[in-house]
C-alpha atoms as a PDB file:
ATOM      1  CA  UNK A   1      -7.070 -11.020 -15.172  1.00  0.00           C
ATOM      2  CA  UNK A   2      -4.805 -14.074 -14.285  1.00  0.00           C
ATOM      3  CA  UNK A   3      -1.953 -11.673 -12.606  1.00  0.00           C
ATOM      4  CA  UNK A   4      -4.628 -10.202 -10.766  1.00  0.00           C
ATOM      5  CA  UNK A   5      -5.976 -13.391  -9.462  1.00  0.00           C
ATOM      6  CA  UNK A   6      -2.340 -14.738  -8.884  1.00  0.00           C
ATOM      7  CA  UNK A   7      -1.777 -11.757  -6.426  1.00  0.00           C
ATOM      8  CA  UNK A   8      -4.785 -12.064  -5.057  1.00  0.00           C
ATOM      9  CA  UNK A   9      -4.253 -15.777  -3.917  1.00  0.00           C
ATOM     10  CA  UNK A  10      -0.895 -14.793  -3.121  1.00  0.00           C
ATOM     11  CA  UNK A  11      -2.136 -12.500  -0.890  1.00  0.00           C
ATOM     12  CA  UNK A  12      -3.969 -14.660   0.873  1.00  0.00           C
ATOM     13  CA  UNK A  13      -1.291 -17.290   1.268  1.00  0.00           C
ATOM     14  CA  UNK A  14       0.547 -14.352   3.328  1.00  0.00           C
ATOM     15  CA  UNK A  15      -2.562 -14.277   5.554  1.00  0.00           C
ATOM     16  CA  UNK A  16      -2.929 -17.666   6.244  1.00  0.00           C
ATOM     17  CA  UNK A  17       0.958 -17.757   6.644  1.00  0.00           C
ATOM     18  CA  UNK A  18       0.893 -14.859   9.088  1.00  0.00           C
ATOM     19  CA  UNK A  19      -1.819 -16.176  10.450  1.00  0.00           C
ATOM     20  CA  UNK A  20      -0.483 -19.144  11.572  1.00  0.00           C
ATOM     21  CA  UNK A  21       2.803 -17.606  12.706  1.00  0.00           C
ATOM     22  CA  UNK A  22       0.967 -15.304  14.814  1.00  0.00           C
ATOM     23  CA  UNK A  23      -1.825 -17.387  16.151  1.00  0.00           C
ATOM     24  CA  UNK A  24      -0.689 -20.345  15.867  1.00  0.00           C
ATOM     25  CA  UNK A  25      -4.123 -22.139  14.524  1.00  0.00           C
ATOM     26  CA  UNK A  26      -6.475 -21.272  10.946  1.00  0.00           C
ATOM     27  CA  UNK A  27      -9.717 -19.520  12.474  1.00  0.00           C
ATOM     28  CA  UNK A  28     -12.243 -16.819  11.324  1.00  0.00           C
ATOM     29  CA  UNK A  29     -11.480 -14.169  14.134  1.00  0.00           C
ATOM     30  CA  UNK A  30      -7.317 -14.979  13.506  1.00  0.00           C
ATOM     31  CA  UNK A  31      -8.427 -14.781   9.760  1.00  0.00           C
ATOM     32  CA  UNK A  32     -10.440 -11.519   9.952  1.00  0.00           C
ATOM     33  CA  UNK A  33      -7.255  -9.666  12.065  1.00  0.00           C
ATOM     34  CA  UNK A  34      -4.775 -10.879   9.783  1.00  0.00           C
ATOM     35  CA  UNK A  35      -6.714  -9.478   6.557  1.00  0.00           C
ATOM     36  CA  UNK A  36      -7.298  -6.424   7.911  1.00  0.00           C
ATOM     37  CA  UNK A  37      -3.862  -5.567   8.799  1.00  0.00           C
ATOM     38  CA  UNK A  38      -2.131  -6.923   5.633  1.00  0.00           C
ATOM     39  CA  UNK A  39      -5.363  -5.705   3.568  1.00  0.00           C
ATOM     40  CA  UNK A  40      -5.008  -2.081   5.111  1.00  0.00           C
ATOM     41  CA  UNK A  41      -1.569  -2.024   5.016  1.00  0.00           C
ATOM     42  CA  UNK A  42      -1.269  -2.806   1.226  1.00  0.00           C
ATOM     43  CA  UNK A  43      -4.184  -0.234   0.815  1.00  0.00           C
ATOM     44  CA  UNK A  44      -2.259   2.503   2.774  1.00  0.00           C
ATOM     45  CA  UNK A  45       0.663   1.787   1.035  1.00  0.00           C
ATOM     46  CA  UNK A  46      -1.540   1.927  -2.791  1.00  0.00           C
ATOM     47  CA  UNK A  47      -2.897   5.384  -1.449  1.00  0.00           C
ATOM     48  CA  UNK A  48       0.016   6.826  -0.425  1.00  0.00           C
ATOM     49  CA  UNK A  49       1.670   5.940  -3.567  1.00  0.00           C
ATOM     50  CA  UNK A  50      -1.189   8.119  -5.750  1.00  0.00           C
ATOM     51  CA  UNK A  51      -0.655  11.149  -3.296  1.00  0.00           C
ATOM     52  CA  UNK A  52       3.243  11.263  -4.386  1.00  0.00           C
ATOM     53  CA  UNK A  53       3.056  10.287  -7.744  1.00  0.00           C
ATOM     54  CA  UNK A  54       0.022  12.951  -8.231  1.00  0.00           C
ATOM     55  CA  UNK A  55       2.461  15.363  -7.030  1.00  0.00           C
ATOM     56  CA  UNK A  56       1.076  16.140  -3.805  1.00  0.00           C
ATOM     57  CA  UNK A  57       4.863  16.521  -2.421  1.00  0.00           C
ATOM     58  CA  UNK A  58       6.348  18.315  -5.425  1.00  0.00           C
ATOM     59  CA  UNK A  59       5.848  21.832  -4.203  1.00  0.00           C
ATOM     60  CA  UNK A  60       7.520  21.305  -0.865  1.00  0.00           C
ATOM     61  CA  UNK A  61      10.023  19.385  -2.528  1.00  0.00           C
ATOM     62  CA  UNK A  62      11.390  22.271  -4.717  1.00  0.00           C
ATOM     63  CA  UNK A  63      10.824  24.939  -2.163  1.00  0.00           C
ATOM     64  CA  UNK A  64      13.346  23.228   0.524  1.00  0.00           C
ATOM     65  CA  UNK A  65      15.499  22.566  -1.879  1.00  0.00           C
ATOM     66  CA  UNK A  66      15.667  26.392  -3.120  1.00  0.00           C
ATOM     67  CA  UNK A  67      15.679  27.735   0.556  1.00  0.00           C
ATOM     68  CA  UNK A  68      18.544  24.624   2.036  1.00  0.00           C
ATOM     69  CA  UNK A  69      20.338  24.482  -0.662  1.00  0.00           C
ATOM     70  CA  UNK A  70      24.038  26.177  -1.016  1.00  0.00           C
ATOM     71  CA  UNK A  71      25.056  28.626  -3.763  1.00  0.00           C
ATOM     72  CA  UNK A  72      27.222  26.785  -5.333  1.00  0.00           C
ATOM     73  CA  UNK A  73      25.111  23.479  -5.325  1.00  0.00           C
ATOM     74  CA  UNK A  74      21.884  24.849  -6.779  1.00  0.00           C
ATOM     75  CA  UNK A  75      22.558  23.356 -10.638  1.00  0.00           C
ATOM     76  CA  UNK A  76      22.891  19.987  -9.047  1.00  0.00           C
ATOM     77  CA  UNK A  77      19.897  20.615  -7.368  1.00  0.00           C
ATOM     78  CA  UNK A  78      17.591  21.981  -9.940  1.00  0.00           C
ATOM     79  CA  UNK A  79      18.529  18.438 -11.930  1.00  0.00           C
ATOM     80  CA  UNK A  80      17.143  16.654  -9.244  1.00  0.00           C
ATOM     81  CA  UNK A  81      14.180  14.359  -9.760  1.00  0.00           C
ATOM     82  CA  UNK A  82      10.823  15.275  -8.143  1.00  0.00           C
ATOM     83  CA  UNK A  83       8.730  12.478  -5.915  1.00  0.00           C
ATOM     84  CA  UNK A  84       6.053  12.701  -8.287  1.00  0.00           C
ATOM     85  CA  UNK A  85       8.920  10.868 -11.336  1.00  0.00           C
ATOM     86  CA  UNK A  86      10.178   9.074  -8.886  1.00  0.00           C
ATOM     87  CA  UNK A  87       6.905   6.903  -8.208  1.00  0.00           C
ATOM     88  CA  UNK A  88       5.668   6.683 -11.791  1.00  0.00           C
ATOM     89  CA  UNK A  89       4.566   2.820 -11.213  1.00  0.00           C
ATOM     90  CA  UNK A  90       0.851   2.097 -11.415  1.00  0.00           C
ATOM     91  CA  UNK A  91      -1.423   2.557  -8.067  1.00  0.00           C
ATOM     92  CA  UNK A  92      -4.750   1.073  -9.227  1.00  0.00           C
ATOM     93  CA  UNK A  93      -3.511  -2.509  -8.944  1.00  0.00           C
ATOM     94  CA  UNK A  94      -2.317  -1.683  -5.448  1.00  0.00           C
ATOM     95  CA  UNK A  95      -5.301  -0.316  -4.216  1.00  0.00           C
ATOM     96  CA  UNK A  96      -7.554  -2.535  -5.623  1.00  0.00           C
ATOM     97  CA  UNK A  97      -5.530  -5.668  -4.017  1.00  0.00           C
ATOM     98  CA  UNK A  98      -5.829  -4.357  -0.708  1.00  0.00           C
ATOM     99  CA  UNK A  99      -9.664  -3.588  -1.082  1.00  0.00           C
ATOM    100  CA  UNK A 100     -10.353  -6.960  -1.851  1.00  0.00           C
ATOM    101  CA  UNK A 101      -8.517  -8.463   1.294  1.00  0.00           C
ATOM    102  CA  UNK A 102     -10.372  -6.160   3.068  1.00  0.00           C
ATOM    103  CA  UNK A 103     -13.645  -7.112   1.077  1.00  0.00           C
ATOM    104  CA  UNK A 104     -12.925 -11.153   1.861  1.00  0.00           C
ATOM    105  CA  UNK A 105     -12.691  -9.443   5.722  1.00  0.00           C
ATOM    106  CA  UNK A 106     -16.115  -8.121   5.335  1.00  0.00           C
ATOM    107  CA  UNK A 107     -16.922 -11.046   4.513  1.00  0.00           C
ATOM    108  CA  UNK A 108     -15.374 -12.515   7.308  1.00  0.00           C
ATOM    109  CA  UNK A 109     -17.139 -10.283   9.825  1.00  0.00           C
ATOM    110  CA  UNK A 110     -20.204 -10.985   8.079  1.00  0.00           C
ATOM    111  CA  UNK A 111     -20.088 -14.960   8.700  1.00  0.00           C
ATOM    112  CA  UNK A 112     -19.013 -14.307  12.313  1.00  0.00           C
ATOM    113  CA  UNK A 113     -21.370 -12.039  13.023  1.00  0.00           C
ATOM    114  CA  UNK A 114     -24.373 -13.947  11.236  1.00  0.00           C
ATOM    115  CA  UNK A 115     -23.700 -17.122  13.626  1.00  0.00           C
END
């Protein structure tokens, strides 16, 4: 629970880092762009992630290598890994750090809007 707090917080340092970069000043409409880009960005990157590693891309994978392939290299290429072993790291923990900068976004929006 503390390493998922830590990159939480962390997370939001980037915002308000990028934030400031960007926009030059800390306020909610600055706040709410920033979170939604790194937020969705760290979410697309979590999803993508659990399509290769649930071997979305395996398929096509060993079917260009059997069709591109030369004669005499098709041992070398049967050896080779697939995506899905490739990308055998954990998604949840990505995915659920980018919902929750998008969640403190809602939030956000939710403030701005209310006033």
């Amino acid at each position: 629970m503390k390493k998922k707090l830590i990159y939480f917080l962390g997370c939001q340092v980037i915002i308000f880092a990028l934030m400031l970069l960007v926009y030059k000043n800390i306020q909610l409409v600055p706040y709410i762009n920033m979170s939604f880009l790194v937020g969705g960005t760290i979410t697309f990157v979590g999803l993508m992630t659990y399509v290769v590693s649930g071997g979305f891309f395996d398929f096509f994978t060993e079917s260009t290598r059997k069709v591109f392939t030369p004669k005499h290299m098709k041992k070398e290429a049967e050896q080779m890994r697939l995506p899905s072993q490739i990308f055998s790291f954990p998604y949840k923990p990505i995915i659920a750090l980018g919902l929750s900068s998008l969640f403190c976004m809602c939030i956000a929006l939710f403030i701005y809007y209310s006033y």
